[in-house]
Protein backbone atom coordinates (compact mmCIF):
# COMPACT_ATOMS: atom_id res chain seq x y z
CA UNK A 1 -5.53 -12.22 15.22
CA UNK A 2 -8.95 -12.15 17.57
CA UNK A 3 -11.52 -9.41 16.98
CA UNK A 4 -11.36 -7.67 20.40
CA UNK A 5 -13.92 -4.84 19.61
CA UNK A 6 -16.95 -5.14 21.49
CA UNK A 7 -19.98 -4.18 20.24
CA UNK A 8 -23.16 -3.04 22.55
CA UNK A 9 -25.97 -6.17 22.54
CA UNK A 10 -28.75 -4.84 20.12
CA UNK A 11 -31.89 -2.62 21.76
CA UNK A 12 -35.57 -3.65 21.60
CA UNK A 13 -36.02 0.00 21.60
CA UNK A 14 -34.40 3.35 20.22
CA UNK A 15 -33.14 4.60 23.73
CA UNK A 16 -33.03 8.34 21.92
CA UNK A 17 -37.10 8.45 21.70
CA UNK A 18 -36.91 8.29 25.56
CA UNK A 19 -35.04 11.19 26.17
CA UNK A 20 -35.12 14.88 24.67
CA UNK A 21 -32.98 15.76 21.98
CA UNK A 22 -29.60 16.97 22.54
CA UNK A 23 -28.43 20.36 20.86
CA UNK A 24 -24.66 20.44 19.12
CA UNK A 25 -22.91 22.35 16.97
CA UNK A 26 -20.66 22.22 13.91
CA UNK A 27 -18.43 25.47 13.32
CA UNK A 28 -15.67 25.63 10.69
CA UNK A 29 -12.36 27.59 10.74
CA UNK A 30 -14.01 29.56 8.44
CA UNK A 31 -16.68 31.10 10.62
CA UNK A 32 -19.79 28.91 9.03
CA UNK A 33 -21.91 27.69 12.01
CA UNK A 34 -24.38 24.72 11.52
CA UNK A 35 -26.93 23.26 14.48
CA UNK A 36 -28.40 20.11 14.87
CA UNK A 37 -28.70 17.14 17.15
CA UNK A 38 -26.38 15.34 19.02
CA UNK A 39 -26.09 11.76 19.60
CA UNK A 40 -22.59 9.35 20.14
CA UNK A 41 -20.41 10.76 22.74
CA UNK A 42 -21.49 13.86 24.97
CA UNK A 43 -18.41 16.08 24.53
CA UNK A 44 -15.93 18.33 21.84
CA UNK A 45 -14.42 16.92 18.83
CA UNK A 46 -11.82 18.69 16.56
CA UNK A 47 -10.37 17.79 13.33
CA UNK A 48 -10.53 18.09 9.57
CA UNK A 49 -13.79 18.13 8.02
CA UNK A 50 -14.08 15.88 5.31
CA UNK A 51 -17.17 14.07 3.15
CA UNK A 52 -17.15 10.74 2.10
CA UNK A 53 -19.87 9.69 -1.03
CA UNK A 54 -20.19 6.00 0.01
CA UNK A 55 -23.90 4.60 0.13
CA UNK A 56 -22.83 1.98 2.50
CA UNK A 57 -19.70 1.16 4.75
CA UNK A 58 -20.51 3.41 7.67
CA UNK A 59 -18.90 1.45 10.39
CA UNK A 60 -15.85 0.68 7.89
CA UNK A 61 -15.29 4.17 7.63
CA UNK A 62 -15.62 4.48 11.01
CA UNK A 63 -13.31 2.30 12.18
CA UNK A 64 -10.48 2.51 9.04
CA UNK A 65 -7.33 4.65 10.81
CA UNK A 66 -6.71 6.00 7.89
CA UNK A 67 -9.80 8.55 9.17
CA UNK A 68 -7.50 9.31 12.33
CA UNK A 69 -8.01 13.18 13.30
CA UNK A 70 -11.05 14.26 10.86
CA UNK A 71 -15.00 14.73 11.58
CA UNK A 72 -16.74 12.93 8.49
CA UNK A 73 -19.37 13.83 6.85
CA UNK A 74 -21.55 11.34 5.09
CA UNK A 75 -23.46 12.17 1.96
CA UNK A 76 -25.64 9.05 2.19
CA UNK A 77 -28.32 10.82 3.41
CA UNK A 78 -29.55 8.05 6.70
CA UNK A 79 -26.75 6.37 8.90
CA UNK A 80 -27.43 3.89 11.60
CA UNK A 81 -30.00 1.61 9.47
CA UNK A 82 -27.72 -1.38 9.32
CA UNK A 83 -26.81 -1.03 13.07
CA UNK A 84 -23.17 -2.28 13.76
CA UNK A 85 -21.30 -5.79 14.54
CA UNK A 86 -17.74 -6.59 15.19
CA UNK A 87 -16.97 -8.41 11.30
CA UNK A 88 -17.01 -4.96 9.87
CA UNK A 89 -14.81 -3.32 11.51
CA UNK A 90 -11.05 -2.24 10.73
CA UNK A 91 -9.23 -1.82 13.63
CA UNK A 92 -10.39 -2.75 17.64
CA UNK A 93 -11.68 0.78 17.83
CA UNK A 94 -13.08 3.65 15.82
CA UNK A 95 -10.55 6.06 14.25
CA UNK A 96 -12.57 9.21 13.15
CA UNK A 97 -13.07 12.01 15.81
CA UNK A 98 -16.54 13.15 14.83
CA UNK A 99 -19.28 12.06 12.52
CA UNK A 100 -21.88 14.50 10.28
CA UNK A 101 -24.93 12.94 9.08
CA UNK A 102 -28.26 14.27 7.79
CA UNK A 103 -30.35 12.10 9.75
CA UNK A 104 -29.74 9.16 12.34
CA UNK A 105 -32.52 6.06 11.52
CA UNK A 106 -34.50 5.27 14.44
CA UNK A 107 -34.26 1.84 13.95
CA UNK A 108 -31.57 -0.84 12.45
CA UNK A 109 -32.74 -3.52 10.89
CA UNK A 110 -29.73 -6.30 9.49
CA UNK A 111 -29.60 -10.18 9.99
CA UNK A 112 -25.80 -9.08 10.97
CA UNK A 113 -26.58 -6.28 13.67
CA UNK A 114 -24.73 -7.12 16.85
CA UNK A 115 -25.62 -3.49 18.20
CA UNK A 116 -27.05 -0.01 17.20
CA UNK A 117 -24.76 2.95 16.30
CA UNK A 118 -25.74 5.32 18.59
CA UNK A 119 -24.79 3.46 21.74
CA UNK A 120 -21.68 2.17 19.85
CA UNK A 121 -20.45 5.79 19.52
CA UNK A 122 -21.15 6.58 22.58
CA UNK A 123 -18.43 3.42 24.04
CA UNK A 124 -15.71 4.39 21.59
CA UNK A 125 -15.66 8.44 22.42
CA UNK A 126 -16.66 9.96 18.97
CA UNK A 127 -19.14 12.65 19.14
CA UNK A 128 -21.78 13.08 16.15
CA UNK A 129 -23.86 15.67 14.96
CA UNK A 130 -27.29 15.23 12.82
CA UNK A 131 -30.22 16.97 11.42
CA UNK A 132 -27.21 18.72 9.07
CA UNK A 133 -27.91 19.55 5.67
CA UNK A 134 -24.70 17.62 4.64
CA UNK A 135 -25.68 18.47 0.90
CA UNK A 136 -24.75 22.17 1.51
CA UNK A 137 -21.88 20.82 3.58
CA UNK A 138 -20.69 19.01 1.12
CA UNK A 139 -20.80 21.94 -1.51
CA UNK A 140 -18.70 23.98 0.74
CA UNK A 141 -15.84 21.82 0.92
CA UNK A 142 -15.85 20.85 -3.03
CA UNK A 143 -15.58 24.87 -3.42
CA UNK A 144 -13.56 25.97 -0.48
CA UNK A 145 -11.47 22.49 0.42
CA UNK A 146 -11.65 20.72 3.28
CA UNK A 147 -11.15 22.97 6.73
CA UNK A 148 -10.52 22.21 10.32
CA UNK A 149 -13.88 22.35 12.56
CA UNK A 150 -15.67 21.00 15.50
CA UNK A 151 -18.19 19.04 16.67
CA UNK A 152 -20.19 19.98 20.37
CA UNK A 153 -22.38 18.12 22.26
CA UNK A 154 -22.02 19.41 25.56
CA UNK A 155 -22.79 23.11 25.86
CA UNK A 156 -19.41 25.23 24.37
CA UNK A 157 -20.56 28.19 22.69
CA UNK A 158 -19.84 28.34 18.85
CA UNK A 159 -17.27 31.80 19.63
CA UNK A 160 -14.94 29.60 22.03
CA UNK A 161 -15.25 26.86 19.35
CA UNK A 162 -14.42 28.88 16.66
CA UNK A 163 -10.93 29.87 18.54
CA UNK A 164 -9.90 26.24 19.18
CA UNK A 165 -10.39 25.27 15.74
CA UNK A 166 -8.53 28.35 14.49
CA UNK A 167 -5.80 27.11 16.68
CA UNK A 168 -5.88 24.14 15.85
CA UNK A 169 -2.78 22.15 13.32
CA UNK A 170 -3.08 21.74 9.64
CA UNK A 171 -2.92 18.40 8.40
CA UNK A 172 -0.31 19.43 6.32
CA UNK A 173 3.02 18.41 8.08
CA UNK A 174 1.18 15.35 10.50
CA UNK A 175 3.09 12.64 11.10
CA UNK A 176 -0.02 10.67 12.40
CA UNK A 177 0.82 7.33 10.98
CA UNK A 178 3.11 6.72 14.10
CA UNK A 179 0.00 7.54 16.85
CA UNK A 180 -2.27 4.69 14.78
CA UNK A 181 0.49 2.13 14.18
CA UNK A 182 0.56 -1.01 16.12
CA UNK A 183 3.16 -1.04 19.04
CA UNK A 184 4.41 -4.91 18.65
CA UNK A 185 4.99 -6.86 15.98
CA UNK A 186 2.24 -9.49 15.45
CA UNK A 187 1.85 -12.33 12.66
CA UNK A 188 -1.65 -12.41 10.21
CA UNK A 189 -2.04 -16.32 8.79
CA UNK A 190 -5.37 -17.11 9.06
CA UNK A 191 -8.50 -15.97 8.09
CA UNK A 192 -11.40 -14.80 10.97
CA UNK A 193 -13.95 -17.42 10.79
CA UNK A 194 -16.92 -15.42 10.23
CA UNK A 195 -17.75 -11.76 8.61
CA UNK A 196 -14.91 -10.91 6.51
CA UNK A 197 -15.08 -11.43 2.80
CA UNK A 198 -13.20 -15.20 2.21
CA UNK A 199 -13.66 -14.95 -1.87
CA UNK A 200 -10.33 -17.47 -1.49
CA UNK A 201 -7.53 -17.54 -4.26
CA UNK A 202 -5.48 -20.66 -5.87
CA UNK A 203 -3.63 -20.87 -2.68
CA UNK A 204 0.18 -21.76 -3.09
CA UNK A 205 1.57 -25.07 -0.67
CA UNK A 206 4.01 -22.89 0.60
CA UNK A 207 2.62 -19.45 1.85
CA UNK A 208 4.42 -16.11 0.47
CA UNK A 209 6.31 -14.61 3.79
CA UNK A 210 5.41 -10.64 3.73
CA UNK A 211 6.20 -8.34 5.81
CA UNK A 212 3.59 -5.34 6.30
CA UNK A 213 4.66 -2.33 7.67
CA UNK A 214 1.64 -0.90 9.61
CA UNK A 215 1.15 3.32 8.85
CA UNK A 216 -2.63 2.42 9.79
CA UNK A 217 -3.52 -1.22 8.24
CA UNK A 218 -7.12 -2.15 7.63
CA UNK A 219 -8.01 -5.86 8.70
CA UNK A 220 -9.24 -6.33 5.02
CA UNK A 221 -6.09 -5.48 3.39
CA UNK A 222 -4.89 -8.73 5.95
CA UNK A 223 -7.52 -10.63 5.22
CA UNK A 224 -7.08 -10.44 1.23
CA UNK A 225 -3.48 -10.73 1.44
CA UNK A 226 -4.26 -13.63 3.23
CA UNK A 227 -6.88 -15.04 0.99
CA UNK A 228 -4.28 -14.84 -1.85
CA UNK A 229 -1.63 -17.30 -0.04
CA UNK A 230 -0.03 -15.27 1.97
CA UNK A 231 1.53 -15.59 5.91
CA UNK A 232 1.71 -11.78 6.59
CA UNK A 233 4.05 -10.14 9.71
CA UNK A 234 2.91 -6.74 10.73
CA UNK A 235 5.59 -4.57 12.01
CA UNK A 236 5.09 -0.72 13.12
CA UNK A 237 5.35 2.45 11.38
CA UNK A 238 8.68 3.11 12.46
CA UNK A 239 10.49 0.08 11.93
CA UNK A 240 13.79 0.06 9.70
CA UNK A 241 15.46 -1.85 6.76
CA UNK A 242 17.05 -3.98 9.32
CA UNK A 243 14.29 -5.10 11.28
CA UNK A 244 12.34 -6.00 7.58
CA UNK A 245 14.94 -7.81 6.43
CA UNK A 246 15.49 -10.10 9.76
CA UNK A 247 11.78 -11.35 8.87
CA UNK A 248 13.40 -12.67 5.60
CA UNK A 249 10.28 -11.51 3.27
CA UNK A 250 9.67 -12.71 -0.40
CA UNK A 251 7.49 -8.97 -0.61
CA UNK A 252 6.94 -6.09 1.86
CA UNK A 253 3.72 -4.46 1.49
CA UNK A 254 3.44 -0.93 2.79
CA UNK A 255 0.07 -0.20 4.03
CA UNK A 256 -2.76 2.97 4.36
CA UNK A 257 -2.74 5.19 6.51
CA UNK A 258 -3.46 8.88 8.11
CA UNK A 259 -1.72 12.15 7.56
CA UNK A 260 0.67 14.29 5.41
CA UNK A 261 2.68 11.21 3.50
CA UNK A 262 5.66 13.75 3.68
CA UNK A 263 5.96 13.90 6.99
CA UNK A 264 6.32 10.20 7.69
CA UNK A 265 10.46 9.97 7.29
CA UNK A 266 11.06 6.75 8.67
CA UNK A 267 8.52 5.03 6.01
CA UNK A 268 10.27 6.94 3.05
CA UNK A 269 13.92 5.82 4.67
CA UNK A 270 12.43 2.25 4.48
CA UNK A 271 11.09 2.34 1.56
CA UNK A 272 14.28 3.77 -0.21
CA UNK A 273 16.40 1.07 1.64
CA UNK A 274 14.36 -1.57 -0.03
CA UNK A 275 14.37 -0.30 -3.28
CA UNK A 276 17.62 -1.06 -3.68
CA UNK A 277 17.25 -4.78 -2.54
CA UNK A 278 17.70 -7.25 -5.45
CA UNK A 279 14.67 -8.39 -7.13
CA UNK A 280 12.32 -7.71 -3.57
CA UNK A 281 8.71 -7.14 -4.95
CA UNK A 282 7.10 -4.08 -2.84
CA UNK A 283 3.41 -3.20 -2.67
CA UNK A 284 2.40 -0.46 -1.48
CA UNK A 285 -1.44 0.99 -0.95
CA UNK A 286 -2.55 4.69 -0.12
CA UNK A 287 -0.26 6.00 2.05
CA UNK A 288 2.19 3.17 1.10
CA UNK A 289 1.57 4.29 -2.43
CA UNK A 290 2.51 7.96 -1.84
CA UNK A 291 5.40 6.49 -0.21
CA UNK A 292 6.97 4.75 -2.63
CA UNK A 293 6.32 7.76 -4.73
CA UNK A 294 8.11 9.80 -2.56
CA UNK A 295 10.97 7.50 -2.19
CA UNK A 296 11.37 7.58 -6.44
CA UNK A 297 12.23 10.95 -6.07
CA UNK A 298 8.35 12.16 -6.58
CA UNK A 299 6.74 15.00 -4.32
CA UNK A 300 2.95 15.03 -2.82
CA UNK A 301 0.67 17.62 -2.31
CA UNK A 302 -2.70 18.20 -0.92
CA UNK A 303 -5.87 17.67 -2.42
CA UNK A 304 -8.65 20.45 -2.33
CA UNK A 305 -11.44 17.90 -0.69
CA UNK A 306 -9.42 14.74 -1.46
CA UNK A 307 -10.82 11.23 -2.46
CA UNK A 308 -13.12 9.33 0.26
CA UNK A 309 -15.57 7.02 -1.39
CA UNK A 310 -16.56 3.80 -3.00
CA UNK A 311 -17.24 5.01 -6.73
CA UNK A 312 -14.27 6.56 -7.95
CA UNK A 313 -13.09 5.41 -11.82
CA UNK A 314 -9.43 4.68 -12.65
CA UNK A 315 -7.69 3.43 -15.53
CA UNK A 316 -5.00 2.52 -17.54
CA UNK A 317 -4.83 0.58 -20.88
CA UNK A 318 -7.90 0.88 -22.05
CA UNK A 319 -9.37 -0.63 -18.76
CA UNK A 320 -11.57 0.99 -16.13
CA UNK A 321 -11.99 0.58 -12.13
CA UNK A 322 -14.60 1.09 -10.50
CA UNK A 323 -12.59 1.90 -6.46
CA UNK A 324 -12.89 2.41 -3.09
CA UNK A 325 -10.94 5.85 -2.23
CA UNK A 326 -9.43 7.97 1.24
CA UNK A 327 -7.44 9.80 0.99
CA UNK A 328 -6.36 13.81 1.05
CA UNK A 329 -2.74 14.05 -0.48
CA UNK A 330 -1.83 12.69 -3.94
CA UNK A 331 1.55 12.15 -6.27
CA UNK A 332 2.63 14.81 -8.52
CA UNK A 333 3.37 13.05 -11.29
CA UNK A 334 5.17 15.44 -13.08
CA UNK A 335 7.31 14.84 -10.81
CA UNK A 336 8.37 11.20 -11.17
CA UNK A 337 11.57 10.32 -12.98
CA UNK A 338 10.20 9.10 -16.29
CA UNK A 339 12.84 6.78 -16.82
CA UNK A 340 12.29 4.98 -13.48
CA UNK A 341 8.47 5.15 -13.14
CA UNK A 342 5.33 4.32 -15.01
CA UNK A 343 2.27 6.04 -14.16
CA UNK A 344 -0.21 2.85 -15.16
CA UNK A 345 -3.79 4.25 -13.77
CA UNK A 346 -5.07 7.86 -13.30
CA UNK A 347 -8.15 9.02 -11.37
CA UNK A 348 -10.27 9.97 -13.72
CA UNK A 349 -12.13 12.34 -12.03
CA UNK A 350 -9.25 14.88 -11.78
CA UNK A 351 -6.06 12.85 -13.52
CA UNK A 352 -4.55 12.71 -10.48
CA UNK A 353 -1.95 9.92 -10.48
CA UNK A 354 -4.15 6.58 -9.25
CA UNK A 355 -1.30 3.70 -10.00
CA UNK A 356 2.64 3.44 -10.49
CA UNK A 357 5.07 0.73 -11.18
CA UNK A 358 9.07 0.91 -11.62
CA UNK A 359 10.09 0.49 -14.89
CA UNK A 360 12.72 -2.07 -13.68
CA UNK A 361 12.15 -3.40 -10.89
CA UNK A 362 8.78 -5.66 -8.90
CA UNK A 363 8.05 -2.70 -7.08
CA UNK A 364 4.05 -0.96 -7.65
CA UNK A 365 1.62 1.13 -5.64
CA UNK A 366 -2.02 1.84 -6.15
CA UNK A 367 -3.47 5.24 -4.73
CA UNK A 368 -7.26 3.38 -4.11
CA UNK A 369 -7.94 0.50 -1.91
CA UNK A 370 -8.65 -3.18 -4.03
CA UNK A 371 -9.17 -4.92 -1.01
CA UNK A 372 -12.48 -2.37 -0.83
CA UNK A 373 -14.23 -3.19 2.10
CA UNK A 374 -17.44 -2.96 1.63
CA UNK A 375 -16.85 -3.07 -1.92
CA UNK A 376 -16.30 -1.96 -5.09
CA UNK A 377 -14.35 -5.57 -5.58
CA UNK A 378 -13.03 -3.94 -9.50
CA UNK A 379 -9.03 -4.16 -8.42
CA UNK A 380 -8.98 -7.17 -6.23
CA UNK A 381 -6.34 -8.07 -8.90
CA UNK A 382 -3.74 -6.25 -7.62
CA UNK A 383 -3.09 -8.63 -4.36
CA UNK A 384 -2.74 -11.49 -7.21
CA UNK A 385 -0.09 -9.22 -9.09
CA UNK A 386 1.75 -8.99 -5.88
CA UNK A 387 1.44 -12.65 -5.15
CA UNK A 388 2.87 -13.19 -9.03
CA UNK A 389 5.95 -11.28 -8.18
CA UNK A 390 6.51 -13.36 -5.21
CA UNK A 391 6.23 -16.39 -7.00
CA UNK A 392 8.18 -15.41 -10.06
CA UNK A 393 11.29 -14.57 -7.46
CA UNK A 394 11.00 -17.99 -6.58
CA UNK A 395 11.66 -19.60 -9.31
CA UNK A 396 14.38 -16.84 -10.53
């Protein structure tokens, strides 16, 4: 599949030092009003307000859909630096609504820059604040959770922002894997020639068929899937057991994505359906994971700030990863049938369930992302599981 994003040509110059700074605004539903800089898109952004702790990955983040409908804030204190180019990104377009940083670099400086941030934001729409002490930020969300604000560039008074984000949904009960979700089938067999990671696997003669069901798939998870020997078919958010089954898959992987996990009924439907297809190996990641989970019998709930990072540790048998998080709901795993499902990692931050498997059947999820782009690379392992499963069905 081409990479259709375009991406500004690069500047000689930082077009911000010849014109005066713009004022915005961040205001939470909580009445907490912070002032800084504008720069992006001239306009009003609402959404959740979330951090992420990665110290690189900005246009990743950026770009992953899995961001859809939330202002991030970045703890790494400088954004822009590395400028942008089209190999990094997720998705054709940027997901997030808003962006929070402490301070945008004046210059980016990367053999791989196609283009600067600033102007980048600007194309795709998304409105950022700096000049934010995003370490204070931060510390309010870790003790009060994450909260629904806005972002404004263009002159609306904090009062009349402070009603619209009071007004505004909960992500609690958003179905918002549907809005993000491709509209058309499309088929993944290839790898892009140039930026993605290619670290390529033994490679079987006869690619592994899998079906991915699109809630808000990154490019990497393609690419990796890929890179392990398989011929992937995306298909969208809302499609059913039939439709799956028509592809005639040796695995269905169930993919990331935005939103309450609960609220997307077609996904558990489907994912119930092909539970109880004989010997089918299922993978599912993030949202996919929760999924699954859901479809056990399990229940979800939200988490205070959630998980959005690249350094969060998981294990399981004596073995730690190091793994890329995002997310803001998680498993209950008191809830899980014990004599159906294994919990095999936990977050070990919070014990929060990070990995499950069924206890009889090729079906597993992980709650963190192993294809990690930009990195941690720790559970990379997990696409080579799946690929396992698909072989040993093979030969059974």
């Amino acid at each position: 599949m081409p990479l259709t994003a375009s991406v500004p040509s690069p500047s000689t110059a930082d077009p911000r030092r010849n014109s005066a700074p713009r004022p915005a605004v961040l205001v939470l539903a909580d009445g907490l009003v912070l002032r800084g800089t504008g720069f992006g898109a001239v306009g009003t952004a609402l959404g959740e307000v979330v951090f992420n702790t990665g110290m690189s990955g900005y246009q990743e983040v950026m770009t992953d859909p899995s961001y859809a409908g939330q202002l991030v804030t970045f703890t790494y204190p400088e954004l822009g630096n590395t400028g942008v180019n089209p190999e990094d990104q997720e998705a054709d377009h940027a997901s997030i609504r808003g962006v929070i940083a402490r301070q945008l670099s004046p210059v980016a400086s990367s053999w791989r820059q196609r283009g600067d941030l600033d102007p980048w934001l600007k194309a795709e729409g998304v409105v950022g604040i700096a000049g934010v002490d995003t370490r204070a930020l931060v510390r309010h969300l870790r003790d009060g959770g994450s909260i629904n604000g806005a972002i404004s560039s263009d002159g609306t008074e904090a009062v009349t922002l402070l009603e619209q984000v009071r007004r505004a949904p909960s992500m609690e009960g958003l179905n918002l894997a549907e809005r993000v979700s491709t509209e058309q089938p499309y088929g993944w067999e290839t790898l892009c020639p140039a930026g993605f990671d290619q670290r390529l696997q033994a490679r079987p003669e006869r690619p592994f068929r899998v079906v991915a069901i699109d809630f808000g798939i990154k490019r990497a998870i393609l690419e990796r899937l890929v890179a392990h020997g398989c011929a992937v078919t995306v298909l969208p958010a809302g499609s059913d057991l039939a439709a799956v089954l028509a592809q005639e898959p040796e695995g269905v992987f169930l993919s990331n994505g935005p939103g309450d996990p609960a609220a997307v009924s077609s996904g558990i439907t489907l994912a119930r359906g092909l539970l109880q297809q004989q010997n089918l190996p299922v993978f599912g990641i993030c949202l996919g994971h929760q999924i699954l989970g859901l479809a056990l019998g399990g229940r979800t709930f939200k988490l205070t700030f959630g998980h959005r990072g690249l350094n969060h540790p998981c294990g399981g048998s004596g073995l730690v990863e190091i793994t890329s998080q995002n997310h803001g709901f998680a498993i209950d795993g008191s809830s899980l049938p014990p004599d159906q499902v294994e919990v095999t990692h936990i977050n070990l931050n919070d014990r929060t369930v990070a990995a499950l498997a069924h206890r009889q059947r090729p079906v597993f999820g992980v709650q963190y992302h192993p294809e990690a782009s930009p990195g941690p690379h720790d559970a990379d392992h997990h696409f080579g599981r799946f690929v396992a499963l698909m072989a040993e069905r093979r030969t059974t």
